[in-house]
N, C-alpha and C. Protein backbone atom coordinates (compact mmCIF):
# COMPACT_ATOMS: atom_id res chain seq x y z
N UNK A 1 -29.31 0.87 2.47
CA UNK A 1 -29.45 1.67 1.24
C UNK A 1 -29.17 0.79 0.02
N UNK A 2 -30.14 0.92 -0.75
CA UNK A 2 -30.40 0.20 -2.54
C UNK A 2 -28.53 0.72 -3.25
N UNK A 3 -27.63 -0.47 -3.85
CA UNK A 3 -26.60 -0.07 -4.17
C UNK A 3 -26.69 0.24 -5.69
N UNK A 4 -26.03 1.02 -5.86
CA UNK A 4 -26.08 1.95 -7.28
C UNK A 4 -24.43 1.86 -7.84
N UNK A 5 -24.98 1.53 -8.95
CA UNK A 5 -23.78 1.25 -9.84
C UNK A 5 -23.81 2.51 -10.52
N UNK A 6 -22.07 3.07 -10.93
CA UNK A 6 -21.90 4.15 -11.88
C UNK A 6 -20.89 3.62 -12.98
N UNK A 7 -20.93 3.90 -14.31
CA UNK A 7 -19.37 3.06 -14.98
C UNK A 7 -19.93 4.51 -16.18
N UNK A 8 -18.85 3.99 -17.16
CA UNK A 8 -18.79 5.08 -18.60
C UNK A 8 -18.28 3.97 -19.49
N UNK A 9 -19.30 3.78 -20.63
CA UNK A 9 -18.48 3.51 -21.90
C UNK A 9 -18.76 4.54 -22.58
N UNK A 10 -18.23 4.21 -24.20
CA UNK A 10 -17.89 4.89 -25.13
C UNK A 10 -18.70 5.51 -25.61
N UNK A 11 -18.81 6.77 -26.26
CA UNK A 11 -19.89 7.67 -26.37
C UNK A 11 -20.70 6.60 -27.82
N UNK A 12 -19.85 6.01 -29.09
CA UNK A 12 -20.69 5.93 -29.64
C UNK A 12 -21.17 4.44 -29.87
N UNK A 13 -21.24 3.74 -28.50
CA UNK A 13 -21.74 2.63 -27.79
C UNK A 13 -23.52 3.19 -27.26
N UNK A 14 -23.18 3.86 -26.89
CA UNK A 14 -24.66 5.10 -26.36
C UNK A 14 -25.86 4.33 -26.96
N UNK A 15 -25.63 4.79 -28.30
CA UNK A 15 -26.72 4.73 -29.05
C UNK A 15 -27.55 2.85 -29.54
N UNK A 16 -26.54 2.38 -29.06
CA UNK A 16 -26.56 0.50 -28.74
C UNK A 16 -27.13 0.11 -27.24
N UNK A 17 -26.71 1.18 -26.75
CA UNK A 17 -27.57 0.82 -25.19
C UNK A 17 -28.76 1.18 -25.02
N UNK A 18 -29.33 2.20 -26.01
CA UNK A 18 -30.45 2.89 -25.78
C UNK A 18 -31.45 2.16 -26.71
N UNK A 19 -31.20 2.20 -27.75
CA UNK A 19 -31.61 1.05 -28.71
C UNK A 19 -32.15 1.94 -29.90
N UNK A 20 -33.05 1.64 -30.48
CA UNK A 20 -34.05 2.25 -31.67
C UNK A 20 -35.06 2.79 -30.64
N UNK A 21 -35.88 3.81 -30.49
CA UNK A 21 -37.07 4.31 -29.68
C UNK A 21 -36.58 3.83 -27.91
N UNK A 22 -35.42 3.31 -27.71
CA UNK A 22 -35.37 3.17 -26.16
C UNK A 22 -35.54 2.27 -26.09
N UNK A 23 -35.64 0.82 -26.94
CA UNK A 23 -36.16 -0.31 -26.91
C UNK A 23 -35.11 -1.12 -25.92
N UNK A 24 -33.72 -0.99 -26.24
CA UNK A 24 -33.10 -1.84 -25.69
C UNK A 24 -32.80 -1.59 -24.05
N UNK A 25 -32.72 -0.06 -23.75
CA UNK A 25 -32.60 0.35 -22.46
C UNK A 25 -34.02 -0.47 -21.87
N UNK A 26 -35.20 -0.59 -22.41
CA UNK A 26 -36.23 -0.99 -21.70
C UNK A 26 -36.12 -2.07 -21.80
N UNK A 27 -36.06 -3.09 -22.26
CA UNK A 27 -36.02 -4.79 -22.14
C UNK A 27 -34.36 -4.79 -21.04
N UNK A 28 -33.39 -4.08 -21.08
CA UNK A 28 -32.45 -4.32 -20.05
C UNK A 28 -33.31 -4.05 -18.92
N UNK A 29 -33.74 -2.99 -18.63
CA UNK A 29 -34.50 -2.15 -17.75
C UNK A 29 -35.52 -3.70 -17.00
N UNK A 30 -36.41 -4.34 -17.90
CA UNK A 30 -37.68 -5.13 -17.50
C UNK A 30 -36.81 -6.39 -17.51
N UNK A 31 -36.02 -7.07 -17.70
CA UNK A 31 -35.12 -8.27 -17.63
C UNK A 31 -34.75 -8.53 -16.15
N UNK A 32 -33.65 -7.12 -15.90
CA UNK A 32 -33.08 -7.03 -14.95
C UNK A 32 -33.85 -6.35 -13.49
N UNK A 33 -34.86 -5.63 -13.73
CA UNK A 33 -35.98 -5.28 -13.17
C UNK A 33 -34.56 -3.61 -12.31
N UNK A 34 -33.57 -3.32 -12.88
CA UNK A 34 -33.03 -2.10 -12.56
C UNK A 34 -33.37 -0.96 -13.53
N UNK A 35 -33.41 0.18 -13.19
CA UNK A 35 -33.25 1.52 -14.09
C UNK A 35 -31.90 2.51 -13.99
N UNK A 36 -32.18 2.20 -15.72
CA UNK A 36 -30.45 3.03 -15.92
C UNK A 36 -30.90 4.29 -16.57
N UNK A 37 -30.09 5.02 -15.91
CA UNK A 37 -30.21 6.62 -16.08
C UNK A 37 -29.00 6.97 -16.92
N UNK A 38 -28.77 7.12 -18.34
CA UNK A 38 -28.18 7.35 -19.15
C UNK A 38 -27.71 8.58 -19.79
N UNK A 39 -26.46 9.21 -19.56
CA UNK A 39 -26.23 10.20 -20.15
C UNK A 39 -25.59 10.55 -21.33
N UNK A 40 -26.26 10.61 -22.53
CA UNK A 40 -25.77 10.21 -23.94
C UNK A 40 -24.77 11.72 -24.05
N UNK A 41 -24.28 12.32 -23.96
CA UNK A 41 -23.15 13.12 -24.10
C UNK A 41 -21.60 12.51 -23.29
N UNK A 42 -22.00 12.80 -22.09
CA UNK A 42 -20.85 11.97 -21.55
C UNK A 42 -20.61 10.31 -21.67
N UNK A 43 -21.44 9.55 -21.74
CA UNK A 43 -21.54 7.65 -21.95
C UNK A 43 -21.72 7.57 -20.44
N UNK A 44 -21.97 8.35 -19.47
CA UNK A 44 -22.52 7.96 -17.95
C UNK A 44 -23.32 7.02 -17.86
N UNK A 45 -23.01 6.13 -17.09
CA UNK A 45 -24.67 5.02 -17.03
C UNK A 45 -24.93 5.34 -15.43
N UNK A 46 -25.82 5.33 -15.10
CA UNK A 46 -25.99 5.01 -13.56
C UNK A 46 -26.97 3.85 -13.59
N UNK A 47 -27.37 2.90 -12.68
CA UNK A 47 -27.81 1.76 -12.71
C UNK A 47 -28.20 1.46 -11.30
N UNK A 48 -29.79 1.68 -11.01
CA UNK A 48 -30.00 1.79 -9.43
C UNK A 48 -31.43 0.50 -9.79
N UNK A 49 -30.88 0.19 -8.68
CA UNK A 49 -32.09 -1.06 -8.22
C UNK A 49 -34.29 -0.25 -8.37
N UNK A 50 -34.85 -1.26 -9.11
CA UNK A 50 -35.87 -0.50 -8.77
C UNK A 50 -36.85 -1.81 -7.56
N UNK A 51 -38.18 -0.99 -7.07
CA UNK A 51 -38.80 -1.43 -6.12
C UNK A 51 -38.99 -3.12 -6.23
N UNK A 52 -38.91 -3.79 -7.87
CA UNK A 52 -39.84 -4.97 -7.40
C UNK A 52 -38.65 -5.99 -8.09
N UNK A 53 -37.43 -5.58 -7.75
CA UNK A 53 -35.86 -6.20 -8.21
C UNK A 53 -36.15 -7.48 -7.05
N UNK A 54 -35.42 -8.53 -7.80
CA UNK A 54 -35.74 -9.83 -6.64
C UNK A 54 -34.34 -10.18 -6.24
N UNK A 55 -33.71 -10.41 -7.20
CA UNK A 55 -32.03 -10.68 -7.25
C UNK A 55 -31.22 -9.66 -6.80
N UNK A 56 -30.37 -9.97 -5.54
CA UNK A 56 -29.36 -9.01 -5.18
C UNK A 56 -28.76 -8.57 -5.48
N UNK A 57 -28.51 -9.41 -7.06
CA UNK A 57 -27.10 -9.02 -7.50
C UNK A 57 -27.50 -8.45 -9.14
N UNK A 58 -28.87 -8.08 -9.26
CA UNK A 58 -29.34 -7.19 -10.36
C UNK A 58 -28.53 -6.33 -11.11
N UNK A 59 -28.35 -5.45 -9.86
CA UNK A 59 -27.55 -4.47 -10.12
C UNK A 59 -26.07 -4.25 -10.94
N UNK A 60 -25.43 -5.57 -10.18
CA UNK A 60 -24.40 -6.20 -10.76
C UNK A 60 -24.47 -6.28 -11.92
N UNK A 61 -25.07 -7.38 -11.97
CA UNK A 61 -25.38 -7.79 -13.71
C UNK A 61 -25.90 -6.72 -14.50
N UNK A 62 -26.69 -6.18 -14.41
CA UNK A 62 -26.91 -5.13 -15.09
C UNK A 62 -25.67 -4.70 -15.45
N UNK A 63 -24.61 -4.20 -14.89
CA UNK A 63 -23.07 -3.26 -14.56
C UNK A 63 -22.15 -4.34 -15.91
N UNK A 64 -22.67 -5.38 -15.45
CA UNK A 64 -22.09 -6.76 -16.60
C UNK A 64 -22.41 -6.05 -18.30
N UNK A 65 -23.39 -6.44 -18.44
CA UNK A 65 -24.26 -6.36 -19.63
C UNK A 65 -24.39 -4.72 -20.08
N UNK A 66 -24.05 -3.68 -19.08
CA UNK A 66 -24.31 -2.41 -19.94
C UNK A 66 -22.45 -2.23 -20.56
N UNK A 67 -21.47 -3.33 -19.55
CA UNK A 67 -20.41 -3.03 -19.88
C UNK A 67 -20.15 -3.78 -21.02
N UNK A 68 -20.44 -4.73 -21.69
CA UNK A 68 -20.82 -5.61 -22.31
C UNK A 68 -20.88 -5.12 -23.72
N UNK A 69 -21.57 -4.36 -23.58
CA UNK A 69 -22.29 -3.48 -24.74
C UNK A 69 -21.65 -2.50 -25.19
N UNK A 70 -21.23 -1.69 -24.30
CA UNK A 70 -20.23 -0.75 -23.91
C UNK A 70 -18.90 -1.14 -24.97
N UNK A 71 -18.53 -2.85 -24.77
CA UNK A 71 -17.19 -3.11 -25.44
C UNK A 71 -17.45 -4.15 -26.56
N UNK A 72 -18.56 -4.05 -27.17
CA UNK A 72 -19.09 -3.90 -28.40
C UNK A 72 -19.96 -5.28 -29.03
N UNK A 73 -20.05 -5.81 -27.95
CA UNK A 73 -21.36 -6.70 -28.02
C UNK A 73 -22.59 -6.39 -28.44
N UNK A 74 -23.52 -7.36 -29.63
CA UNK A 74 -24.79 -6.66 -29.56
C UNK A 74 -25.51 -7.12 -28.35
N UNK A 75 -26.79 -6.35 -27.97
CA UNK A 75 -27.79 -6.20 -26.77
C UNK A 75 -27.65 -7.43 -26.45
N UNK A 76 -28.15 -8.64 -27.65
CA UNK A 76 -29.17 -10.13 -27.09
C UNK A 76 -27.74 -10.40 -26.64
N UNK A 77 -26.70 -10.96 -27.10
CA UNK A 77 -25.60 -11.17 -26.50
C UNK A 77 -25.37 -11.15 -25.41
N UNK A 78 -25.10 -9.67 -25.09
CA UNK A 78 -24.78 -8.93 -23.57
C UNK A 78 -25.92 -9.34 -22.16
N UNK A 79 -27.35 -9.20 -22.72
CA UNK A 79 -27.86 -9.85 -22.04
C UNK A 79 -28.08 -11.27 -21.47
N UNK A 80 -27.55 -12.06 -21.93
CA UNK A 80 -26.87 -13.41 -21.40
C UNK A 80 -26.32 -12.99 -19.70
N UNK A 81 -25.81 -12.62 -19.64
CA UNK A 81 -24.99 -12.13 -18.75
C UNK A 81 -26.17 -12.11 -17.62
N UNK A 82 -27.25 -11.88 -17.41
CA UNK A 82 -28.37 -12.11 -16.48
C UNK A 82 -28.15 -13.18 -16.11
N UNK A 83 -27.40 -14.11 -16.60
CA UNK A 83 -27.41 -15.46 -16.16
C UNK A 83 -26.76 -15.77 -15.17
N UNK A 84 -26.24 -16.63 -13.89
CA UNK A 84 -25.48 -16.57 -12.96
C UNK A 84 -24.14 -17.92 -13.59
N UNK A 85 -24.36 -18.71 -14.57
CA UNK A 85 -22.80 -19.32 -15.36
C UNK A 85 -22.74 -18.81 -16.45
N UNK A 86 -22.93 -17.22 -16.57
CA UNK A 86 -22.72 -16.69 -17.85
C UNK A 86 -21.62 -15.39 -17.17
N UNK A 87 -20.30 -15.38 -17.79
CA UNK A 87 -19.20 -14.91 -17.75
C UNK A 87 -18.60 -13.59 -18.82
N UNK A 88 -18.37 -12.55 -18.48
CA UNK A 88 -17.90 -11.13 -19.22
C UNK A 88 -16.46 -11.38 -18.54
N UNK A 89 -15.62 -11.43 -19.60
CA UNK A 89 -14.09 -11.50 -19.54
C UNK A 89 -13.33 -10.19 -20.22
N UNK A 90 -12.79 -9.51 -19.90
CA UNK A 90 -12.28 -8.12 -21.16
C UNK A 90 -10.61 -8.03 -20.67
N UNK A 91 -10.05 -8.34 -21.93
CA UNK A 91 -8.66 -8.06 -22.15
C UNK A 91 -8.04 -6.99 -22.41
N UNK A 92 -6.98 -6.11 -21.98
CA UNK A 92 -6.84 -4.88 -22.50
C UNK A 92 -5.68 -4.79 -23.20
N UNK A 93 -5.42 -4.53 -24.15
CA UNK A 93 -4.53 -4.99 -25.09
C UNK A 93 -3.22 -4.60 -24.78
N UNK A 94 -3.82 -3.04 -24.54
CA UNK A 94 -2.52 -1.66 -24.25
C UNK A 94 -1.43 -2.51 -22.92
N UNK A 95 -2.09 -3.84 -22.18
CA UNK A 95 -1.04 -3.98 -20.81
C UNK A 95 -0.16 -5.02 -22.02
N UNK A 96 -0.40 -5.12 -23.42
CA UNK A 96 0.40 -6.40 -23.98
C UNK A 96 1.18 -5.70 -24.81
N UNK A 97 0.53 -4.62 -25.47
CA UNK A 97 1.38 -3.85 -26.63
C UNK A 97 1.86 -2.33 -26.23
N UNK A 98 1.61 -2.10 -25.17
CA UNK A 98 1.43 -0.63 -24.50
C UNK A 98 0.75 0.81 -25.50
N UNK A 99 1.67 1.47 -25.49
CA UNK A 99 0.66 2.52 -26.22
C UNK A 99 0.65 2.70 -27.60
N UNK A 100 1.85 1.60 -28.54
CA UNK A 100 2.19 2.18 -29.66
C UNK A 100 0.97 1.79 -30.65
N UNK A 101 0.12 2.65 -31.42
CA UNK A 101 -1.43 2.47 -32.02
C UNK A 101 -0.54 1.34 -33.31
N UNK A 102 0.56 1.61 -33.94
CA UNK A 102 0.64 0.36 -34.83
C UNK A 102 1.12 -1.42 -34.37
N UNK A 103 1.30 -1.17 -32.98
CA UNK A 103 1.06 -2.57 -32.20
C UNK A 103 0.03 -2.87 -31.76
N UNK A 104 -1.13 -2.30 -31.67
CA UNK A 104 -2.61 -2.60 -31.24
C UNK A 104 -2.94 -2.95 -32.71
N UNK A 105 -2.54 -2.08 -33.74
CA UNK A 105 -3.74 -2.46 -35.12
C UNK A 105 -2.86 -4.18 -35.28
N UNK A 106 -1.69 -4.59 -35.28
CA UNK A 106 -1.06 -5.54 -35.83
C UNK A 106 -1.88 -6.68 -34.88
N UNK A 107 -1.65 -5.83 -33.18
CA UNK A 107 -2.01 -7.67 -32.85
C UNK A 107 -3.72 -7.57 -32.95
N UNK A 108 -4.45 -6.82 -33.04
CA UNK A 108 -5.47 -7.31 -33.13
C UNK A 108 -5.68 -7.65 -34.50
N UNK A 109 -5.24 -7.48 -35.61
CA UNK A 109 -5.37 -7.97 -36.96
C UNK A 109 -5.07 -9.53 -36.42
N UNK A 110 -3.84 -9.68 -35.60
CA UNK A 110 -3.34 -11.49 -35.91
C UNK A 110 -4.57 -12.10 -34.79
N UNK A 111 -5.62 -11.59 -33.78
CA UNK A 111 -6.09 -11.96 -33.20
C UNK A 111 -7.24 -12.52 -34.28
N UNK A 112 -7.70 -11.23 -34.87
CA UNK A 112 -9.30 -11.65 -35.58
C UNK A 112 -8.65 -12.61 -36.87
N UNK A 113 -7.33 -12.40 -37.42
CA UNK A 113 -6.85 -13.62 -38.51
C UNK A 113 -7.61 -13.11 -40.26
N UNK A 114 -6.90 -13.36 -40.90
CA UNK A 114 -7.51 -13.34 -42.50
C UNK A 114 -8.60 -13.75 -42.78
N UNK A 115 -9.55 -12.75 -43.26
CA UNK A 115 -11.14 -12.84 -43.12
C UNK A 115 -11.64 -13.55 -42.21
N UNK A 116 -11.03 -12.96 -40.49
CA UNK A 116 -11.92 -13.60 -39.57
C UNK A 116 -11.45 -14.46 -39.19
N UNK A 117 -10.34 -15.35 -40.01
CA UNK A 117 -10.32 -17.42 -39.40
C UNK A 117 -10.31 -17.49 -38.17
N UNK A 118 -9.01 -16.72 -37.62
CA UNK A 118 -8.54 -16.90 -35.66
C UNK A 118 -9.99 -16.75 -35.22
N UNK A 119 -10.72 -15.61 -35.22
CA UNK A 119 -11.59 -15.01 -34.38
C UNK A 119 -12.71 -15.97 -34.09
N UNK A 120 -12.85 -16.26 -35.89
CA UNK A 120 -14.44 -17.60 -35.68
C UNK A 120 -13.73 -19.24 -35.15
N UNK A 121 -12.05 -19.19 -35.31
CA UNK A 121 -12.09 -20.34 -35.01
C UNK A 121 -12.16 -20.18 -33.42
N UNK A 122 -11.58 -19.07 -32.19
CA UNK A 122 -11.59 -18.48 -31.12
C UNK A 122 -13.57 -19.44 -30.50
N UNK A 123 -14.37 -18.44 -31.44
CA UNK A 123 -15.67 -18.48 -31.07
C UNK A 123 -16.26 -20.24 -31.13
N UNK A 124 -15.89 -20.63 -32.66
CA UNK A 124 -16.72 -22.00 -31.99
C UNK A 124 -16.34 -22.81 -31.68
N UNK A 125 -14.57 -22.99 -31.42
CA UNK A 125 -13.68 -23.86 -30.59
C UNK A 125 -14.20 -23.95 -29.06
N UNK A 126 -14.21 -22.60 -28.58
CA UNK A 126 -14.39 -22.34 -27.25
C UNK A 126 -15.22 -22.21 -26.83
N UNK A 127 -16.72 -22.07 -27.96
CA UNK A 127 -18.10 -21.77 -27.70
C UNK A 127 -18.35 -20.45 -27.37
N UNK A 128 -17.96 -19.50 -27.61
CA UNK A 128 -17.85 -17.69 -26.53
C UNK A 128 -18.23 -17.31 -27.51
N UNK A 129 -18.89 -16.15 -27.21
CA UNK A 129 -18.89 -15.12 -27.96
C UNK A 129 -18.27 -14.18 -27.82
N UNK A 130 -17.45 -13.35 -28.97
CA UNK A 130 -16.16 -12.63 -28.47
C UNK A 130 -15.93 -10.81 -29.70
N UNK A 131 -15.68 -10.44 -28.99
CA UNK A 131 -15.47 -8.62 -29.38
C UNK A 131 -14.16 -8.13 -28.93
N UNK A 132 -14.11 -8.00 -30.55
CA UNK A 132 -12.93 -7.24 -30.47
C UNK A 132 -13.25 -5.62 -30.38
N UNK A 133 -13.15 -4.99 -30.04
CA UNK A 133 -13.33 -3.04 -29.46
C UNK A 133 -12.43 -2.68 -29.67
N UNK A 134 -12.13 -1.45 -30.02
CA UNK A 134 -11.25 -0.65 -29.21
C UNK A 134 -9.63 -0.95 -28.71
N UNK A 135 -9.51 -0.80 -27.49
CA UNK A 135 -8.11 -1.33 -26.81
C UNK A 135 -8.78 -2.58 -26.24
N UNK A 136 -9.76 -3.16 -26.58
CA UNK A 136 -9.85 -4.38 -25.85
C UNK A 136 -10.25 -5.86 -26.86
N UNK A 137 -10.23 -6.77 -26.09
CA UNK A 137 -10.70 -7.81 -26.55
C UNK A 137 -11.94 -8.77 -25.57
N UNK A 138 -13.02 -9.26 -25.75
CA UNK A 138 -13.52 -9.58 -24.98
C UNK A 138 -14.72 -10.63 -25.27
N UNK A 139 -15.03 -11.69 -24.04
CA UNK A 139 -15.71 -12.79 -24.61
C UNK A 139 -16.54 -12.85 -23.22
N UNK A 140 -17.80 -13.41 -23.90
CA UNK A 140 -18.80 -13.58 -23.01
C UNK A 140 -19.35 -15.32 -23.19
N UNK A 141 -19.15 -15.64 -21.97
CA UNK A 141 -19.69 -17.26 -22.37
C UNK A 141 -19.63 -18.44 -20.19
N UNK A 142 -19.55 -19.52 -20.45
CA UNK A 142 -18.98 -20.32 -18.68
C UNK A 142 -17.84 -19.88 -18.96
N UNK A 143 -17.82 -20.02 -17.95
CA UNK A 143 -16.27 -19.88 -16.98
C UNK A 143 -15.11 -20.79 -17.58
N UNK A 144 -15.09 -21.52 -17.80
CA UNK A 144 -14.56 -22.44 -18.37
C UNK A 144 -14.08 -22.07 -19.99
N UNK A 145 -15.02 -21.93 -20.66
CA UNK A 145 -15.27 -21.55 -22.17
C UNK A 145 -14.37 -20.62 -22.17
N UNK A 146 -14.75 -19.33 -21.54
CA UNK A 146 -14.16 -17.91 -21.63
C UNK A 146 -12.38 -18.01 -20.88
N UNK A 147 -12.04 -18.91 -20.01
CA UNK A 147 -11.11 -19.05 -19.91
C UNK A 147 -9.84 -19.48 -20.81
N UNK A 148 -10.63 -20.61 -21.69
CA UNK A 148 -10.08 -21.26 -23.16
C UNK A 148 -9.58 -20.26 -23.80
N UNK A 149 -10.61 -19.36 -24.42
CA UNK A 149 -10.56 -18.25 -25.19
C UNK A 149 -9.60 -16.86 -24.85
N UNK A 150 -9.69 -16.79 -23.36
CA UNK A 150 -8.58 -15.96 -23.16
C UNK A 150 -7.13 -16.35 -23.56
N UNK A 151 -7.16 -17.83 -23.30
CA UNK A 151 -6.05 -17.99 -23.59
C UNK A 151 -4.95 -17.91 -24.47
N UNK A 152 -5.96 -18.23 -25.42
CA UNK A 152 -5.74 -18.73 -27.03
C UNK A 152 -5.03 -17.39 -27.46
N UNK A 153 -5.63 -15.78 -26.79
CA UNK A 153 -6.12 -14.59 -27.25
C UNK A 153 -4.45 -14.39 -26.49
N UNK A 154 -3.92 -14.69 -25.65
CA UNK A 154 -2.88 -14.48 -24.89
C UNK A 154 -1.69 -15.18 -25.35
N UNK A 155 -1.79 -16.68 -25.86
CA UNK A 155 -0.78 -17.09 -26.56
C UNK A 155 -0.60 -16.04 -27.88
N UNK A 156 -1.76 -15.37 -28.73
CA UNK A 156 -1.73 -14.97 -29.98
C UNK A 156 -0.66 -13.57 -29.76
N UNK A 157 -0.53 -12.94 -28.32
CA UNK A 157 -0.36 -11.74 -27.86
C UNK A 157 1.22 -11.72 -27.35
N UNK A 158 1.36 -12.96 -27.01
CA UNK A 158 2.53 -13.31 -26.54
C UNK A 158 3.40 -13.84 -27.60
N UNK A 159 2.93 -13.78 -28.88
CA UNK A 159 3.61 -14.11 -29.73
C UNK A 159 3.81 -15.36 -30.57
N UNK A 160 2.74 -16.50 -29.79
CA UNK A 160 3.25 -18.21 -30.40
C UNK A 160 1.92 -17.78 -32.08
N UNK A 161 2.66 -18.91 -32.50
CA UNK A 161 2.01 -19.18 -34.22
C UNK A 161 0.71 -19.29 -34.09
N UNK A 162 0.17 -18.93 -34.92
CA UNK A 162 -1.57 -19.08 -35.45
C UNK A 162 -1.50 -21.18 -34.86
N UNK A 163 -0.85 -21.92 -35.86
CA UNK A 163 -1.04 -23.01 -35.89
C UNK A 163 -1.39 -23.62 -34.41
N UNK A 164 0.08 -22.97 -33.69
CA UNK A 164 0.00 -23.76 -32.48
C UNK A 164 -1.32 -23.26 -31.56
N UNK A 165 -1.79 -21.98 -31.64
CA UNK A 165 -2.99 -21.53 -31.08
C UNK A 165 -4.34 -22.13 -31.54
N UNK A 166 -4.14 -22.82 -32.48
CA UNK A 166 -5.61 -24.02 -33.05
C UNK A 166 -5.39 -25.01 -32.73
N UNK A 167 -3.81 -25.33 -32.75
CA UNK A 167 -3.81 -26.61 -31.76
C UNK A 167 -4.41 -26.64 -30.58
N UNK A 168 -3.89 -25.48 -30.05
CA UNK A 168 -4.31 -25.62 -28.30
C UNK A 168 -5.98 -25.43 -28.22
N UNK A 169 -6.54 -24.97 -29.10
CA UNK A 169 -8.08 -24.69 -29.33
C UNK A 169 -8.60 -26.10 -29.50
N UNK A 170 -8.13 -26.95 -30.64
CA UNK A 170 -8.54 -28.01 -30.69
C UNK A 170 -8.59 -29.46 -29.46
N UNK A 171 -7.32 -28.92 -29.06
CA UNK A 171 -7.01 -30.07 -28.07
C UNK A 171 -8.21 -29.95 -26.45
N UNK A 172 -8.47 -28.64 -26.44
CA UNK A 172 -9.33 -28.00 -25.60
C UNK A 172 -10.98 -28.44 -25.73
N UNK A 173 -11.05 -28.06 -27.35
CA UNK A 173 -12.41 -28.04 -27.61
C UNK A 173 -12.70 -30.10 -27.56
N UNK A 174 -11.46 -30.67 -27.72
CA UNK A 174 -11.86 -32.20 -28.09
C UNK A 174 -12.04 -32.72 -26.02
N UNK A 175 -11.44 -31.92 -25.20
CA UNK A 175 -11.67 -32.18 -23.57
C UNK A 175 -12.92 -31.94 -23.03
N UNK A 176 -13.70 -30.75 -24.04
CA UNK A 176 -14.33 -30.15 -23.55
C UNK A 176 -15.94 -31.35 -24.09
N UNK A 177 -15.19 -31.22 -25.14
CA UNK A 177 -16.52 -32.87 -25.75
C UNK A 177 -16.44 -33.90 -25.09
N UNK A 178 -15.35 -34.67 -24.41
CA UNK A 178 -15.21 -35.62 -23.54
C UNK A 178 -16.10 -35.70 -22.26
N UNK A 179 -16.14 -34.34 -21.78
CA UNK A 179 -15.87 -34.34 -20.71
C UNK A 179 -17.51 -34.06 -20.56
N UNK A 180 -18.58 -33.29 -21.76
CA UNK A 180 -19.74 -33.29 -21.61
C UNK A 180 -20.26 -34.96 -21.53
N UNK A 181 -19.29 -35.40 -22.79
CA UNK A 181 -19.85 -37.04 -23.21
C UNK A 181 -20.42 -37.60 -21.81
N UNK A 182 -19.09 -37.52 -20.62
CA UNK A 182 -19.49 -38.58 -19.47
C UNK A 182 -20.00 -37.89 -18.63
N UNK A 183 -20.55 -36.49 -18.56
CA UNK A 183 -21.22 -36.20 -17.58
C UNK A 183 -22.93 -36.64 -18.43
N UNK A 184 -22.98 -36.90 -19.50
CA UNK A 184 -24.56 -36.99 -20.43
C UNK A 184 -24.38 -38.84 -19.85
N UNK A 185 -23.76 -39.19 -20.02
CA UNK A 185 -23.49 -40.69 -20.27
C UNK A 185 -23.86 -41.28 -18.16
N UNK A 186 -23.22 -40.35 -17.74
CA UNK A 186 -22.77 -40.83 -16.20
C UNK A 186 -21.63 -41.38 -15.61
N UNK A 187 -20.64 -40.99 -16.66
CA UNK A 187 -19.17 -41.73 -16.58
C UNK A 187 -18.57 -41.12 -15.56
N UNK A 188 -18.18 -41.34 -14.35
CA UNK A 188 -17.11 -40.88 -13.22
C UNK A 188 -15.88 -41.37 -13.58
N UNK A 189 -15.22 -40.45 -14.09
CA UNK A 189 -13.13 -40.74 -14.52
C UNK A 189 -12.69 -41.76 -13.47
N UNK A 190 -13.21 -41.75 -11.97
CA UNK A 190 -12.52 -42.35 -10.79
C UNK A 190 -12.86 -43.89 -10.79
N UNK A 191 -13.96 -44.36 -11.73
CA UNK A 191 -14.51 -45.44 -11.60
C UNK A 191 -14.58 -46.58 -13.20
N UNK A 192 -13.61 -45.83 -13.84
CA UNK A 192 -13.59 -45.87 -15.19
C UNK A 192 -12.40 -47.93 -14.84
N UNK A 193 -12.94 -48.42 -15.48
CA UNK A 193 -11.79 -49.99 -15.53
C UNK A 193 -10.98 -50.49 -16.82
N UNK A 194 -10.14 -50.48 -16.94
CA UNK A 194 -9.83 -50.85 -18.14
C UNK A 194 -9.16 -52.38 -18.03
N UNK A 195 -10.04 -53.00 -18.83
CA UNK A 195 -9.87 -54.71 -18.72
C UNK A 195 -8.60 -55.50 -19.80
């Protein structure tokens, strides 16, 4: 039996999944080659494999990308996620600040930073693309990338300084240039000589 995904986001996410005229439900729909059966009152998605799906894990991804959207990504974004080294990470704030609503508005203010700085420096330090929602926080990008970015998002949560959290961004983002350099170049670390 064809496996069927069920999830719920937010009711007024709905109208982002469906698109202008249905546009975006149908390019998810023809991308992923699944059909989502959408219930715009409740935010129900259902997400069932259709006949000429090639990828097993359609369905999945689909479940990725409608959740994606769901926690406040736009469409082209979320659809990345079709990709198999493309990564949906979601933080929930409430397990850092629990329920009190003026500890969610504070740390996500120090997350996104004064007009934005943390958030855009978050995004092109680490390369992710990242949403803040709701009770959540969340970045879509490799495995690697999105790991950076959680982090950064976890030191900010746990309390260390803006500063030291660009440090650790920078020191990250300068490994992460290294480390493309010698795979473009052909450099093996194990074979490296220093004369």
């Amino acid at each position: 039996m064809p496996n069927i995904e069920y999830l719920k986001i937010p009711k007024d996410r709905v109208g982002v999944l469906i698109g202008t005229k249905g546009e975006v439900k149908q390019e998810i729909e023809r991308i992923t080659k699944t059909f989502l059966d959408i219930d715009s009152e409740g935010g129900t998605v259902t997400i069932s494999p259709t006949e000429e799906m090639e990828d097993p894990l359609g369905v999945w991804k689909t479940n990725f990308i409608v959740k994606a959207i769901g926690r406040g990504f736009n469409p082209e974004t979320a659809i990345n996620l079709k990709e198999d080294d493309i990564y949906l990470e979601i933080i929930k704030l409430n397990l850092y600040v629990g329920k009190s609503k003026k500890a969610l508005a504070r740390q996500k203010g120090r997350i996104i930073g004064k007009d934005g700085r943390t958030r855009e420096l978050i995004i092109d330090m680490a390369e992710v693309s990242m949403a803040v929602y709701g009770k959540t926080v969340s970045f879509i990008g490799k495995l690697n990338n999105v790991m950076i970015a959680k982090e950064a998002v976890e030191m900010i949560l746990n309390g260390s300084r803006h500063k030291s959290v660009y440090t650790f961004l920078e020191n990250k983002s300068q490994e992460m240039k290294i480390k493309e350099f010698k795979s473009v170049v052909g450099i093996d670390d194990d074979k490296i000589e220093f004369r």
